[in-house]
PDB file of N, CA and C in Angstrom:
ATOM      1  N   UNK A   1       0.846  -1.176   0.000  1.00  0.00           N
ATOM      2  CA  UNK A   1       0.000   0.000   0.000  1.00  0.00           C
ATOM      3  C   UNK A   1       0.892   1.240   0.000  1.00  0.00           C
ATOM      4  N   UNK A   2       0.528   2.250  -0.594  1.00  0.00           N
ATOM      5  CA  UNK A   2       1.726   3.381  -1.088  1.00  0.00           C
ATOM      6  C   UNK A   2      -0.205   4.516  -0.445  1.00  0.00           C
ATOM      7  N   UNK A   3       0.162   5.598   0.521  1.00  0.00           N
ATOM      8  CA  UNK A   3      -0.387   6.709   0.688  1.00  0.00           C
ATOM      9  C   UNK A   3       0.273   7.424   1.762  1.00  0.00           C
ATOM     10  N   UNK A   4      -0.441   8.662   2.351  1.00  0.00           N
ATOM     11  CA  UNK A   4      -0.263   9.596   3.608  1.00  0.00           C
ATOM     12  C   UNK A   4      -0.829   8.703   4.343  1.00  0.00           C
ATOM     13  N   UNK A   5      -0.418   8.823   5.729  1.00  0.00           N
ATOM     14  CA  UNK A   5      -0.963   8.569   7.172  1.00  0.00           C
ATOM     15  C   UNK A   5      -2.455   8.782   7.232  1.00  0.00           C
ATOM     16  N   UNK A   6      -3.358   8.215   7.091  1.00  0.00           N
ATOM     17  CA  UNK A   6      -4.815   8.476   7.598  1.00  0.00           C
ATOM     18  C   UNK A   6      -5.826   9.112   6.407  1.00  0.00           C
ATOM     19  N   UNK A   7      -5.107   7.555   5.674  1.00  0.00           N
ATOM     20  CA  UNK A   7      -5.758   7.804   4.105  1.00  0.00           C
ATOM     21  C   UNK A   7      -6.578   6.255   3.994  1.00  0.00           C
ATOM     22  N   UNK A   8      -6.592   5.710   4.538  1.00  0.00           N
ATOM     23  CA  UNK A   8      -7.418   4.233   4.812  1.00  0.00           C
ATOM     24  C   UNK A   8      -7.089   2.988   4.113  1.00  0.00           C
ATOM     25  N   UNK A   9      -5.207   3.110   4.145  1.00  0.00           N
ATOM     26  CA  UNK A   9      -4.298   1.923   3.743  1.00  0.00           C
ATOM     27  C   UNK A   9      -4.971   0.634   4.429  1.00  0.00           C
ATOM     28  N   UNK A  10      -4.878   0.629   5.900  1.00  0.00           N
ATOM     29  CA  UNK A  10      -5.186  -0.374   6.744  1.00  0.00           C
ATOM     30  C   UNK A  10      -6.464  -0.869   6.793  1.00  0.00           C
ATOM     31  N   UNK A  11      -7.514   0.349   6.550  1.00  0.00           N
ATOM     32  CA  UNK A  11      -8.955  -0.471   6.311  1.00  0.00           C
ATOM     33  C   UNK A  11      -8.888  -1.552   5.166  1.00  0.00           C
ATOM     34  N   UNK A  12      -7.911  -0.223   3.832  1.00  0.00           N
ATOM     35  CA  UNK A  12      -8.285  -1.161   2.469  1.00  0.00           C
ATOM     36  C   UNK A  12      -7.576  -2.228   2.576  1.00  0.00           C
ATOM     37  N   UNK A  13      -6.195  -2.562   3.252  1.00  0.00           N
ATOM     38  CA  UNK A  13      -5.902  -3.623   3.486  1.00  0.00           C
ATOM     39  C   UNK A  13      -6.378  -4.588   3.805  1.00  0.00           C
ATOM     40  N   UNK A  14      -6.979  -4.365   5.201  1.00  0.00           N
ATOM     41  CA  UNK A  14      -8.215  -6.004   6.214  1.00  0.00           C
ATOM     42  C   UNK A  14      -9.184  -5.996   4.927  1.00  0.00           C
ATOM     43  N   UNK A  15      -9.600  -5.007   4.318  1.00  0.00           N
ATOM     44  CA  UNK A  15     -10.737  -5.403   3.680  1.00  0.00           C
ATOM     45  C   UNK A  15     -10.476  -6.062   2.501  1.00  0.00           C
ATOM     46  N   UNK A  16      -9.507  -6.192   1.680  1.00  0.00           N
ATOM     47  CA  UNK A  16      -8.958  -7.057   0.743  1.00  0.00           C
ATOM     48  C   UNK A  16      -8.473  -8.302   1.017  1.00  0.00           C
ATOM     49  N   UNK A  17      -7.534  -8.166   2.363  1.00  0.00           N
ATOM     50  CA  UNK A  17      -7.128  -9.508   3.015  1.00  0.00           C
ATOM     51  C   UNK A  17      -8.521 -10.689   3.295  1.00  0.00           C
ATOM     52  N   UNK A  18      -9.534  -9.967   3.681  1.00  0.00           N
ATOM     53  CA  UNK A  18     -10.734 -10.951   4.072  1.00  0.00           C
ATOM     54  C   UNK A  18     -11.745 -11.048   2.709  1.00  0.00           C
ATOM     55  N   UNK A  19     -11.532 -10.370   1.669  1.00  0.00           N
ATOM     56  CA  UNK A  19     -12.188 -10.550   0.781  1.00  0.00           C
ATOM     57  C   UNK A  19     -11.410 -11.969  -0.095  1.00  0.00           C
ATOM     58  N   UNK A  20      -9.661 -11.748  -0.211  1.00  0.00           N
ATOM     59  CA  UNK A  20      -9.402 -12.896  -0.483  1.00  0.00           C
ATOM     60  C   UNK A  20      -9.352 -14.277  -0.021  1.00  0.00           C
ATOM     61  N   UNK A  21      -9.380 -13.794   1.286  1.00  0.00           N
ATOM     62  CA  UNK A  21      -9.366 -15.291   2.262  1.00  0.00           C
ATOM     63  C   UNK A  21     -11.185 -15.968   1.881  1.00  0.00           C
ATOM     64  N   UNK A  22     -11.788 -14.961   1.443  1.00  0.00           N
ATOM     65  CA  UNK A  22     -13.606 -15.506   1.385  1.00  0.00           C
ATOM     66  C   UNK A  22     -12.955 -16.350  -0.009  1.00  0.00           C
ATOM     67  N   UNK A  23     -11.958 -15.654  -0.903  1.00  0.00           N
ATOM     68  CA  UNK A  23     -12.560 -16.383  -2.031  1.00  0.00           C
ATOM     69  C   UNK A  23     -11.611 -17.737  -1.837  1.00  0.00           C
ATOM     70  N   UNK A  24     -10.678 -17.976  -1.006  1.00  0.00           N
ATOM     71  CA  UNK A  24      -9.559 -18.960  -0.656  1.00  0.00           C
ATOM     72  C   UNK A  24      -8.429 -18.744  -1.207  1.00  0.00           C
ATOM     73  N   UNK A  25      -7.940 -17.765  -1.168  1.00  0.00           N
ATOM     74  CA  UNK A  25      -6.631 -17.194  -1.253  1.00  0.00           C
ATOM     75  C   UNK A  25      -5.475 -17.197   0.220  1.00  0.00           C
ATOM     76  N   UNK A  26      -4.667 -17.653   0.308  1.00  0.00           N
ATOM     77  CA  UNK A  26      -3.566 -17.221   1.459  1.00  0.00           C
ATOM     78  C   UNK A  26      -3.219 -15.996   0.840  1.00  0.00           C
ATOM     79  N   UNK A  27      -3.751 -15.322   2.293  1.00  0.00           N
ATOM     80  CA  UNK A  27      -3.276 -13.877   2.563  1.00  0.00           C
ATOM     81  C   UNK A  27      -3.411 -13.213   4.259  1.00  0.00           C
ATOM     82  N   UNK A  28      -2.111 -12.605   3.769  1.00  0.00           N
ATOM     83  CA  UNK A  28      -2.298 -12.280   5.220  1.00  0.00           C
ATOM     84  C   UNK A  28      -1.306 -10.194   5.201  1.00  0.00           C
ATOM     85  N   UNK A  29      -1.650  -9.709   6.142  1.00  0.00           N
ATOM     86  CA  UNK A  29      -1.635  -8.340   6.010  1.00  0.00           C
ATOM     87  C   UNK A  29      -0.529  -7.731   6.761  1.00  0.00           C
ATOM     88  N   UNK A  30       1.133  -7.290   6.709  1.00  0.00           N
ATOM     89  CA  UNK A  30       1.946  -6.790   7.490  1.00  0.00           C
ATOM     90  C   UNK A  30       1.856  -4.825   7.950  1.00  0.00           C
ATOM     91  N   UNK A  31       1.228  -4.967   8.674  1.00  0.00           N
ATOM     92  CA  UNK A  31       1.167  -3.327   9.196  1.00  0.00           C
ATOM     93  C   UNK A  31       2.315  -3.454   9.876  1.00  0.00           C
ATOM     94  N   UNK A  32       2.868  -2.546   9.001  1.00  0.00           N
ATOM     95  CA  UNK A  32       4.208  -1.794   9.643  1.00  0.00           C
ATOM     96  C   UNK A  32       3.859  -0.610  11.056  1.00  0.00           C
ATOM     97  N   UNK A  33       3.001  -0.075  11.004  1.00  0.00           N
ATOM     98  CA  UNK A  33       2.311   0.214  12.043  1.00  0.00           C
ATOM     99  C   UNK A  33       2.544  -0.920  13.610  1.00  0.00           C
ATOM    100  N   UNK A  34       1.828  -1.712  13.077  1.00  0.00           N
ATOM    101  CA  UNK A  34       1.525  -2.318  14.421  1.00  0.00           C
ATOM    102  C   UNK A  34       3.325  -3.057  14.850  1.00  0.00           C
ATOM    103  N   UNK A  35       4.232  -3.426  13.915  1.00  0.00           N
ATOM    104  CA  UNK A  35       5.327  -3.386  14.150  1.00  0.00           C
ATOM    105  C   UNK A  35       5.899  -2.383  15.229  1.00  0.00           C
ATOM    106  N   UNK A  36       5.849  -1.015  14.590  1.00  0.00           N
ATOM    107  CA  UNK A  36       6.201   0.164  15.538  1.00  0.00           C
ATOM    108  C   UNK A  36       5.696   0.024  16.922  1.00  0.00           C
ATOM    109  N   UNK A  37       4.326  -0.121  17.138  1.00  0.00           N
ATOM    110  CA  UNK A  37       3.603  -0.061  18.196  1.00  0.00           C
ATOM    111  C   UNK A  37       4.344  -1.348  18.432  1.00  0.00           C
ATOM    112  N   UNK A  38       4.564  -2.061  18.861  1.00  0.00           N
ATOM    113  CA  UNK A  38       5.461  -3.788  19.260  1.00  0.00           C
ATOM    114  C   UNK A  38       6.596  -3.124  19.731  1.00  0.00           C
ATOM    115  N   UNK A  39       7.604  -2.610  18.959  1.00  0.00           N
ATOM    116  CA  UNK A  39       8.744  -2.704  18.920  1.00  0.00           C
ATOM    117  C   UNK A  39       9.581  -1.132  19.809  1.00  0.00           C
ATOM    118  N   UNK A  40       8.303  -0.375  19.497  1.00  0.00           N
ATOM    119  CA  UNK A  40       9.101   1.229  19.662  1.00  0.00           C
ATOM    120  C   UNK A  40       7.994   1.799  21.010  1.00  0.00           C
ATOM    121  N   UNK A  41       7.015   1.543  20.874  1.00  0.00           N
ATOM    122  CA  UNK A  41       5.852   1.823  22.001  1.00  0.00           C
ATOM    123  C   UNK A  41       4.845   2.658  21.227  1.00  0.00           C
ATOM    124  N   UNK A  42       3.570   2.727  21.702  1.00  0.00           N
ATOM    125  CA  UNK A  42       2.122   2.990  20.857  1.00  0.00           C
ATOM    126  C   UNK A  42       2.076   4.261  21.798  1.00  0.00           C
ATOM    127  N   UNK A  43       2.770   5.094  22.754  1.00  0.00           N
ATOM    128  CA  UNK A  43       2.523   6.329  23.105  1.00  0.00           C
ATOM    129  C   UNK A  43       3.561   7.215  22.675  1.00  0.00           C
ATOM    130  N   UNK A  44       3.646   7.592  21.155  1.00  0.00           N
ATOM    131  CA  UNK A  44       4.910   8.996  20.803  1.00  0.00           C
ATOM    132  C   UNK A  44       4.423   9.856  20.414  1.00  0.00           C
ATOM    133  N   UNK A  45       5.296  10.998  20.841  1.00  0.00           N
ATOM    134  CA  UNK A  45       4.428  12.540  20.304  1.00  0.00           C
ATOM    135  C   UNK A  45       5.114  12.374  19.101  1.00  0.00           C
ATOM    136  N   UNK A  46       5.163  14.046  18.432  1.00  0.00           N
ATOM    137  CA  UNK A  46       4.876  14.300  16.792  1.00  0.00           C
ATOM    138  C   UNK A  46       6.277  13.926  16.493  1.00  0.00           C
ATOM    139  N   UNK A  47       7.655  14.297  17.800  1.00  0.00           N
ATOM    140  CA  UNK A  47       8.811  14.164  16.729  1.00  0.00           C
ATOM    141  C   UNK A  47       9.133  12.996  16.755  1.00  0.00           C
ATOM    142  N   UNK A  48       8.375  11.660  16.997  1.00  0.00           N
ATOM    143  CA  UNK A  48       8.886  10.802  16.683  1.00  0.00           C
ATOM    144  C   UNK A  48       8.987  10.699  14.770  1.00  0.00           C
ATOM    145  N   UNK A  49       7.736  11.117  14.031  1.00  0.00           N
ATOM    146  CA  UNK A  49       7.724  11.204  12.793  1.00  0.00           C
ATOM    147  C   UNK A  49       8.833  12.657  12.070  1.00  0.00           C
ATOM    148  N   UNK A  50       9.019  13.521  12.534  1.00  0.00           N
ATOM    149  CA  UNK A  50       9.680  14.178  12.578  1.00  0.00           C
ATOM    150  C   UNK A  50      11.052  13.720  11.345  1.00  0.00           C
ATOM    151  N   UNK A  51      10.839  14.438  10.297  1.00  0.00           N
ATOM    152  CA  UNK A  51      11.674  13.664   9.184  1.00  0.00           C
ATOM    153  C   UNK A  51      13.724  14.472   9.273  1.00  0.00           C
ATOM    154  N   UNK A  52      14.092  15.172  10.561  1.00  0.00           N
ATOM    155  CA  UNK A  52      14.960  15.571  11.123  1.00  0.00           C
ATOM    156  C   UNK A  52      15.442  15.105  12.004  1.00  0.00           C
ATOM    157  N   UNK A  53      14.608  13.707  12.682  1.00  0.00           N
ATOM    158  CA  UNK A  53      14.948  13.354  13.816  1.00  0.00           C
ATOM    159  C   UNK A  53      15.461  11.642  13.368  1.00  0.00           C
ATOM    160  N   UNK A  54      17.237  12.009  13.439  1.00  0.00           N
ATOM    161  CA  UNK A  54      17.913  10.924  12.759  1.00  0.00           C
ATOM    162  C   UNK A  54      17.034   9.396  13.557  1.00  0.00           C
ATOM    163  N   UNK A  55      17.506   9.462  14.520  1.00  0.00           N
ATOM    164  CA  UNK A  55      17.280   8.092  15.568  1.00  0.00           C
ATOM    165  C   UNK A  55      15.626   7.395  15.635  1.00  0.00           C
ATOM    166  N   UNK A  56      14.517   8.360  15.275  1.00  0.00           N
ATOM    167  CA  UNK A  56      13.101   7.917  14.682  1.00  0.00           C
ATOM    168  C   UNK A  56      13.174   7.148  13.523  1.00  0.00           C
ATOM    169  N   UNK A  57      14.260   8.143  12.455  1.00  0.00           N
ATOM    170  CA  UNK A  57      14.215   7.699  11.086  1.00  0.00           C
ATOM    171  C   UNK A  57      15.087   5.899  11.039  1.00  0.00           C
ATOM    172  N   UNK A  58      15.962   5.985  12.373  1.00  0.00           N
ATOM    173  CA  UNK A  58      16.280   4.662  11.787  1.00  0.00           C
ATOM    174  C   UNK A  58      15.204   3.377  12.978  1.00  0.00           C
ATOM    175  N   UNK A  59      14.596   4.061  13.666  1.00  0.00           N
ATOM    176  CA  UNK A  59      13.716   2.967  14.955  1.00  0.00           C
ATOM    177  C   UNK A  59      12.381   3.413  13.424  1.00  0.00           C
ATOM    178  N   UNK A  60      11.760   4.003  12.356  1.00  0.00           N
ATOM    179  CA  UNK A  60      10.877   3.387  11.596  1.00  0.00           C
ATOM    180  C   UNK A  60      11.505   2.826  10.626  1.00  0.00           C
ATOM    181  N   UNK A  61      12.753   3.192   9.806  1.00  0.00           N
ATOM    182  CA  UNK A  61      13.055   2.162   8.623  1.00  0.00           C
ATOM    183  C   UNK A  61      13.466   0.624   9.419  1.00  0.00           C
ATOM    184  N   UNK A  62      13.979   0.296  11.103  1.00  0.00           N
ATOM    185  CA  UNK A  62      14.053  -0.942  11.545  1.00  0.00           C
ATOM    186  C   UNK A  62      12.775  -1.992  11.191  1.00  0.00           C
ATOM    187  N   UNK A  63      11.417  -0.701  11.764  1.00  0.00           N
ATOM    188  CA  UNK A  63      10.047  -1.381  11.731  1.00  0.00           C
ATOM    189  C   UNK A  63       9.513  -2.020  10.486  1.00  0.00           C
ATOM    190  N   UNK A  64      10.052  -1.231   9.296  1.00  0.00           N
ATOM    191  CA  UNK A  64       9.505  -1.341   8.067  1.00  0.00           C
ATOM    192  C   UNK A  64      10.571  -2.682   7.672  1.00  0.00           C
ATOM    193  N   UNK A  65      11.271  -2.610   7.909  1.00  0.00           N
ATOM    194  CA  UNK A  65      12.662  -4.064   7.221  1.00  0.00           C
ATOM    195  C   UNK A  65      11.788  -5.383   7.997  1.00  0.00           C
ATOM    196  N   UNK A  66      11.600  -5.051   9.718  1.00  0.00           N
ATOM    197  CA  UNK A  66      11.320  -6.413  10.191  1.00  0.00           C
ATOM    198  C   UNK A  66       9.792  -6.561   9.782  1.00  0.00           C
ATOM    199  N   UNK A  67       9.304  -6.046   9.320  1.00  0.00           N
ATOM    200  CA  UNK A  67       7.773  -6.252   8.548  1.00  0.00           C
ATOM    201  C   UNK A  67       8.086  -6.653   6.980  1.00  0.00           C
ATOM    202  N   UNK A  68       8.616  -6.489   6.514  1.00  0.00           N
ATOM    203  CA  UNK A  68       9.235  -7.064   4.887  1.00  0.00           C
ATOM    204  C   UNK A  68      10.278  -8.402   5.702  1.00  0.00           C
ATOM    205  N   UNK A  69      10.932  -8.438   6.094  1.00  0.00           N
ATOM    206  CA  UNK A  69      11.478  -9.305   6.552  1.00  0.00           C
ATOM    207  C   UNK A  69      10.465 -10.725   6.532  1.00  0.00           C
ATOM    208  N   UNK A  70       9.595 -10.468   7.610  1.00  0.00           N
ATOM    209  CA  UNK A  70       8.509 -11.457   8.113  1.00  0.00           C
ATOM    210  C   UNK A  70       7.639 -12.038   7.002  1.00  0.00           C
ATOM    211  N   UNK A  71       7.670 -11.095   6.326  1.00  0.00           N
ATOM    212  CA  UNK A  71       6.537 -11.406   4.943  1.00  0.00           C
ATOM    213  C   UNK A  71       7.292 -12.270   3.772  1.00  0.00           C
ATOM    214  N   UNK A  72       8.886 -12.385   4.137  1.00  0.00           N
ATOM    215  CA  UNK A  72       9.261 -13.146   2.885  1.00  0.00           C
ATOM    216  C   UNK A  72       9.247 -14.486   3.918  1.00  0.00           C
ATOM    217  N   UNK A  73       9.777 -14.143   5.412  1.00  0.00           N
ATOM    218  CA  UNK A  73       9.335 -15.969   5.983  1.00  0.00           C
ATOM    219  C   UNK A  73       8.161 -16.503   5.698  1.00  0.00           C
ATOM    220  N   UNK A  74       7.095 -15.264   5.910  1.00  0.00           N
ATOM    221  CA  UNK A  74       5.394 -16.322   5.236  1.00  0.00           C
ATOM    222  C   UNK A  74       5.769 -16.380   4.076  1.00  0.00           C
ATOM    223  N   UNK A  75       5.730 -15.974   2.730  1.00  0.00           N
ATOM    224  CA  UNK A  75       6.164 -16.296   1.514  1.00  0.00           C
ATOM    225  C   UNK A  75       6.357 -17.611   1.919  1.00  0.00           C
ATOM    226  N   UNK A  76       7.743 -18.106   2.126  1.00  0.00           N
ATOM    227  CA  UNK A  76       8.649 -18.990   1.975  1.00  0.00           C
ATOM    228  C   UNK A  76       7.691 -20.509   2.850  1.00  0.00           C
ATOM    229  N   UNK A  77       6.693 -20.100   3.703  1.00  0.00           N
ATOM    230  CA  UNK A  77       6.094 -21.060   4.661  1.00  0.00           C
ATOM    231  C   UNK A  77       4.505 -21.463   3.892  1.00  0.00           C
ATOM    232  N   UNK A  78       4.156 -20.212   3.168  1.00  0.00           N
ATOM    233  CA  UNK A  78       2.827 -20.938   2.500  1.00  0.00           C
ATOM    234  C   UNK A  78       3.192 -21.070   0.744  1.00  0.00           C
ATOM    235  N   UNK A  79       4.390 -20.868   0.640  1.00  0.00           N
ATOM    236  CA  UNK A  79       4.794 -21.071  -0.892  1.00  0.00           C
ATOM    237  C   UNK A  79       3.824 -20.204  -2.060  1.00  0.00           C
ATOM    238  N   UNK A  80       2.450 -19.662  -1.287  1.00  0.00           N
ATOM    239  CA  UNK A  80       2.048 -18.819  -2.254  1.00  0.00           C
ATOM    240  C   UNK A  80       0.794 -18.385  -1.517  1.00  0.00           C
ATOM    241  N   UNK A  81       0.134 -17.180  -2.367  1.00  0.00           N
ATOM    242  CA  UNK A  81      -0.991 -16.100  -1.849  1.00  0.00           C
ATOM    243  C   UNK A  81      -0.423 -14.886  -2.054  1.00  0.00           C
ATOM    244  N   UNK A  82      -0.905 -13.945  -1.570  1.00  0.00           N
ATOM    245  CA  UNK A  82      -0.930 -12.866  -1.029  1.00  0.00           C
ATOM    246  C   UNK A  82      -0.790 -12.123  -0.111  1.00  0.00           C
ATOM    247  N   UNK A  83       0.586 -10.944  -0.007  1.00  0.00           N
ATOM    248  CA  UNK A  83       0.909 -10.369   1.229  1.00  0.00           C
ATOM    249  C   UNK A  83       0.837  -8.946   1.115  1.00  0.00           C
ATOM    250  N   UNK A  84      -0.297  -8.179   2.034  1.00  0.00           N
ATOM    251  CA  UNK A  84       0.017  -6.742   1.754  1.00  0.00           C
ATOM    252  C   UNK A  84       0.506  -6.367   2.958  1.00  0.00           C
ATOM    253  N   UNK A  85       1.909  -5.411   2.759  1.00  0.00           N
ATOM    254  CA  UNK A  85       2.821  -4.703   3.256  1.00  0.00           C
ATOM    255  C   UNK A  85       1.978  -3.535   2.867  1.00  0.00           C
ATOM    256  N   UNK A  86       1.228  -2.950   4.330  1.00  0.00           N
ATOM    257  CA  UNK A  86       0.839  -1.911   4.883  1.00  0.00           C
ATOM    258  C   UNK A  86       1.450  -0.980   5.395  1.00  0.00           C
ATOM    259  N   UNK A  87       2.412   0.232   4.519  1.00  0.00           N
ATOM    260  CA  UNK A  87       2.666   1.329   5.079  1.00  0.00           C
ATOM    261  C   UNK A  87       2.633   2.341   4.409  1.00  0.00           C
ATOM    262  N   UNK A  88       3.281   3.870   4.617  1.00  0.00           N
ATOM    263  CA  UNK A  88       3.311   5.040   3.799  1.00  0.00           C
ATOM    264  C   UNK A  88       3.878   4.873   2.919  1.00  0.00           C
ATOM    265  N   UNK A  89       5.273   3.911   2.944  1.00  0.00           N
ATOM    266  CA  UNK A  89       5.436   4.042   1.207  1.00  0.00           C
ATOM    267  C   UNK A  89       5.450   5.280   0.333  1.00  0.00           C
ATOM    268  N   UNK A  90       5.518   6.117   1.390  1.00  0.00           N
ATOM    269  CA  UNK A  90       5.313   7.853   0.559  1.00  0.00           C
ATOM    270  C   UNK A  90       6.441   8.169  -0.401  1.00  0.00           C
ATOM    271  N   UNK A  91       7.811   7.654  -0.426  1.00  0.00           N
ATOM    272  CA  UNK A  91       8.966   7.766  -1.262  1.00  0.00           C
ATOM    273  C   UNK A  91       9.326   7.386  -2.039  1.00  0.00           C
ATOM    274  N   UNK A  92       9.859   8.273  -3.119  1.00  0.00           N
ATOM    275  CA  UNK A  92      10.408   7.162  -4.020  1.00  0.00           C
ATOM    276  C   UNK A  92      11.287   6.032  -3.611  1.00  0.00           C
ATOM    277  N   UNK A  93      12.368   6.290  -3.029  1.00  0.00           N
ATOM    278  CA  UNK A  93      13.355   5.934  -2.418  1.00  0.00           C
ATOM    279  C   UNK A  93      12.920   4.929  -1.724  1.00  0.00           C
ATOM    280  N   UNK A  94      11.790   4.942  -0.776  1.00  0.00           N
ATOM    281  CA  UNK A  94      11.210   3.716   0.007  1.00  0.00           C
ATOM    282  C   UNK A  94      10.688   2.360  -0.596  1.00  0.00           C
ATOM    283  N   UNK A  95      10.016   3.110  -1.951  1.00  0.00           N
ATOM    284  CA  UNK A  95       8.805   1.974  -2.896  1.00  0.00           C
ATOM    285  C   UNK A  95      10.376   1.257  -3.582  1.00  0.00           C
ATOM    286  N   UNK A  96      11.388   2.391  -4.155  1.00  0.00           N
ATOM    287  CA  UNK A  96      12.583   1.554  -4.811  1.00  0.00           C
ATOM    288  C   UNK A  96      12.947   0.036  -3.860  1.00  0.00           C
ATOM    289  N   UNK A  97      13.141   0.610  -2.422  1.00  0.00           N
ATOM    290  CA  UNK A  97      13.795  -0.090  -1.515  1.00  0.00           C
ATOM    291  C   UNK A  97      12.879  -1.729  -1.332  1.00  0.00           C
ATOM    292  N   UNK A  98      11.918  -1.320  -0.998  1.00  0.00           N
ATOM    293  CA  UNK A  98      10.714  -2.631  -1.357  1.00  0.00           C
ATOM    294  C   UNK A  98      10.932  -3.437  -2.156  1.00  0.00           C
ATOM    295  N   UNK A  99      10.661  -2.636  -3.968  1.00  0.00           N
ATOM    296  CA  UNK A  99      10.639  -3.296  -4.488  1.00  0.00           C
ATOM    297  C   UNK A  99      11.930  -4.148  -4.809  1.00  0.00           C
ATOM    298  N   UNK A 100      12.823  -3.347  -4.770  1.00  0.00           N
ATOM    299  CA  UNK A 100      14.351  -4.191  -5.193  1.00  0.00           C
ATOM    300  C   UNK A 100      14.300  -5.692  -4.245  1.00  0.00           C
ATOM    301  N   UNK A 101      14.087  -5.051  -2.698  1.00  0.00           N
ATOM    302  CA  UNK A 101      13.957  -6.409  -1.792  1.00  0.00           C
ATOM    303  C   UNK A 101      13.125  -7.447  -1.986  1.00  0.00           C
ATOM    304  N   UNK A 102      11.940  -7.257  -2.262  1.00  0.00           N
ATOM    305  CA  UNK A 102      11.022  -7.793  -2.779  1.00  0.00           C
ATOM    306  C   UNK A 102      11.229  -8.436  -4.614  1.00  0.00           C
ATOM    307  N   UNK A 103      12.005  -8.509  -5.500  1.00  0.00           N
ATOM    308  CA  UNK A 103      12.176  -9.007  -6.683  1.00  0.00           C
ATOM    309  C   UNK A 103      13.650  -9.696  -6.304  1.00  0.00           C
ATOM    310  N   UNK A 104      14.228  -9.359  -4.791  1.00  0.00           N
ATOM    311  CA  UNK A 104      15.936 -10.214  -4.507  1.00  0.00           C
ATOM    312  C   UNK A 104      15.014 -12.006  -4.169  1.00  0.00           C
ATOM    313  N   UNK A 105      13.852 -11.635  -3.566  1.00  0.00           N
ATOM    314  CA  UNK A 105      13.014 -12.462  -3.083  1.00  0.00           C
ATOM    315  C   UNK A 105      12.037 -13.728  -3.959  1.00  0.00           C
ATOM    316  N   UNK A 106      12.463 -12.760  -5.217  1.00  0.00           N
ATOM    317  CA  UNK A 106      10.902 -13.620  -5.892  1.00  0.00           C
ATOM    318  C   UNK A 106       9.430 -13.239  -6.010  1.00  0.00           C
ATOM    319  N   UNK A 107       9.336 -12.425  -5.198  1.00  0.00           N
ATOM    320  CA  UNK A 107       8.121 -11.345  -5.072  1.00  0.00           C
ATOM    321  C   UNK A 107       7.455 -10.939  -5.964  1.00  0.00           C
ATOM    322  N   UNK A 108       6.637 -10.669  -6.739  1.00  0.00           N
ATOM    323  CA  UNK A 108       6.057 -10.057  -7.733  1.00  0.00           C
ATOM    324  C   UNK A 108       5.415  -8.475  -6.840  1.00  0.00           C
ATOM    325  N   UNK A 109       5.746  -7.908  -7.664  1.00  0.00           N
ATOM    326  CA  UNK A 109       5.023  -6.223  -6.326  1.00  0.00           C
ATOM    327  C   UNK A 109       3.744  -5.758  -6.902  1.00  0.00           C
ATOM    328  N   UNK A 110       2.760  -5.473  -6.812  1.00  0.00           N
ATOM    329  CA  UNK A 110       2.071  -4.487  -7.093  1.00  0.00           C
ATOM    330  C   UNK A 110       1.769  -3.314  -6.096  1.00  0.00           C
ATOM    331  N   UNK A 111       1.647  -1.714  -6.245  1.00  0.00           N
ATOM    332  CA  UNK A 111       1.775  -0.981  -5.616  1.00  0.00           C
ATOM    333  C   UNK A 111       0.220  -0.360  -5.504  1.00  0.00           C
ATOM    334  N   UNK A 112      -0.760  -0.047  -4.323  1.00  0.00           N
ATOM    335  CA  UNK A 112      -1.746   0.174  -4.578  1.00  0.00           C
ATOM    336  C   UNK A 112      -1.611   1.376  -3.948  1.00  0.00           C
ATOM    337  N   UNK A 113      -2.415   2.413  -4.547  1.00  0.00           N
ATOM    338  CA  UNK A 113      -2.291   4.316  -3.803  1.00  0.00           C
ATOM    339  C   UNK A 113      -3.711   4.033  -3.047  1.00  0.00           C
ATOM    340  N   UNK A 114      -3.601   4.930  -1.902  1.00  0.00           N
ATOM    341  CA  UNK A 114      -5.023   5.223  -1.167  1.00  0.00           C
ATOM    342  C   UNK A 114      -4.744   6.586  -0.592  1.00  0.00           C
TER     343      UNK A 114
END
């Protein structure tokens, strides 16, 4: 999923994830979100996003790797379906980074805007 923060990535996500699982598809949904909240804590003010604040920028690109990370172990455990990697994706630089990781993998990408 490629949008801004509080553009309804994560709805359209569950709601695709359960639309394919109705039709019997393996799929399953990595919010990089809920990574953060796991890993960094679910109470930060604004400068955690703060695109100046070196030590955020590398505690969210950690969140975003171990959420691509995880998604090539499912890959590799259901041999096939569907995985949407739920985040901003707002960059070029970020979608490059994906996708390169994601085609080192075998991955096929499609990029959806919301």
């Amino acid at each position: 999923m490629v949008g801004l923060p509080a553009r309804g990535k994560t709805y359209i996500s569950y709601k695709v994830s359960r639309y394919l699982a109705w039709l019997g598809v393996n799929c399953r949904v990595f919010n990089v979100g809920e990574y953060r909240r796991k890993l960094v804590g679910a109470q930060l003010d604004h400068t955690f996003f703060d695109p100046h604040n070196k030590e955020a920028i590398d505690q969210r690109l950690q969140c975003a790797e171990k959420a691509l990370s995880d998604m090539f172990v499912w890959f590799e455990a259901v041999h096939s379906g569907v995985a949407i990697y739920d985040a901003t994706n707002s960059t070029r630089a970020r979608r490059k980074a994906t996708l390169d990781a994601c085609t080192k993998h075998g991955v096929e990408v499609m990029f959806c805007e919301s």
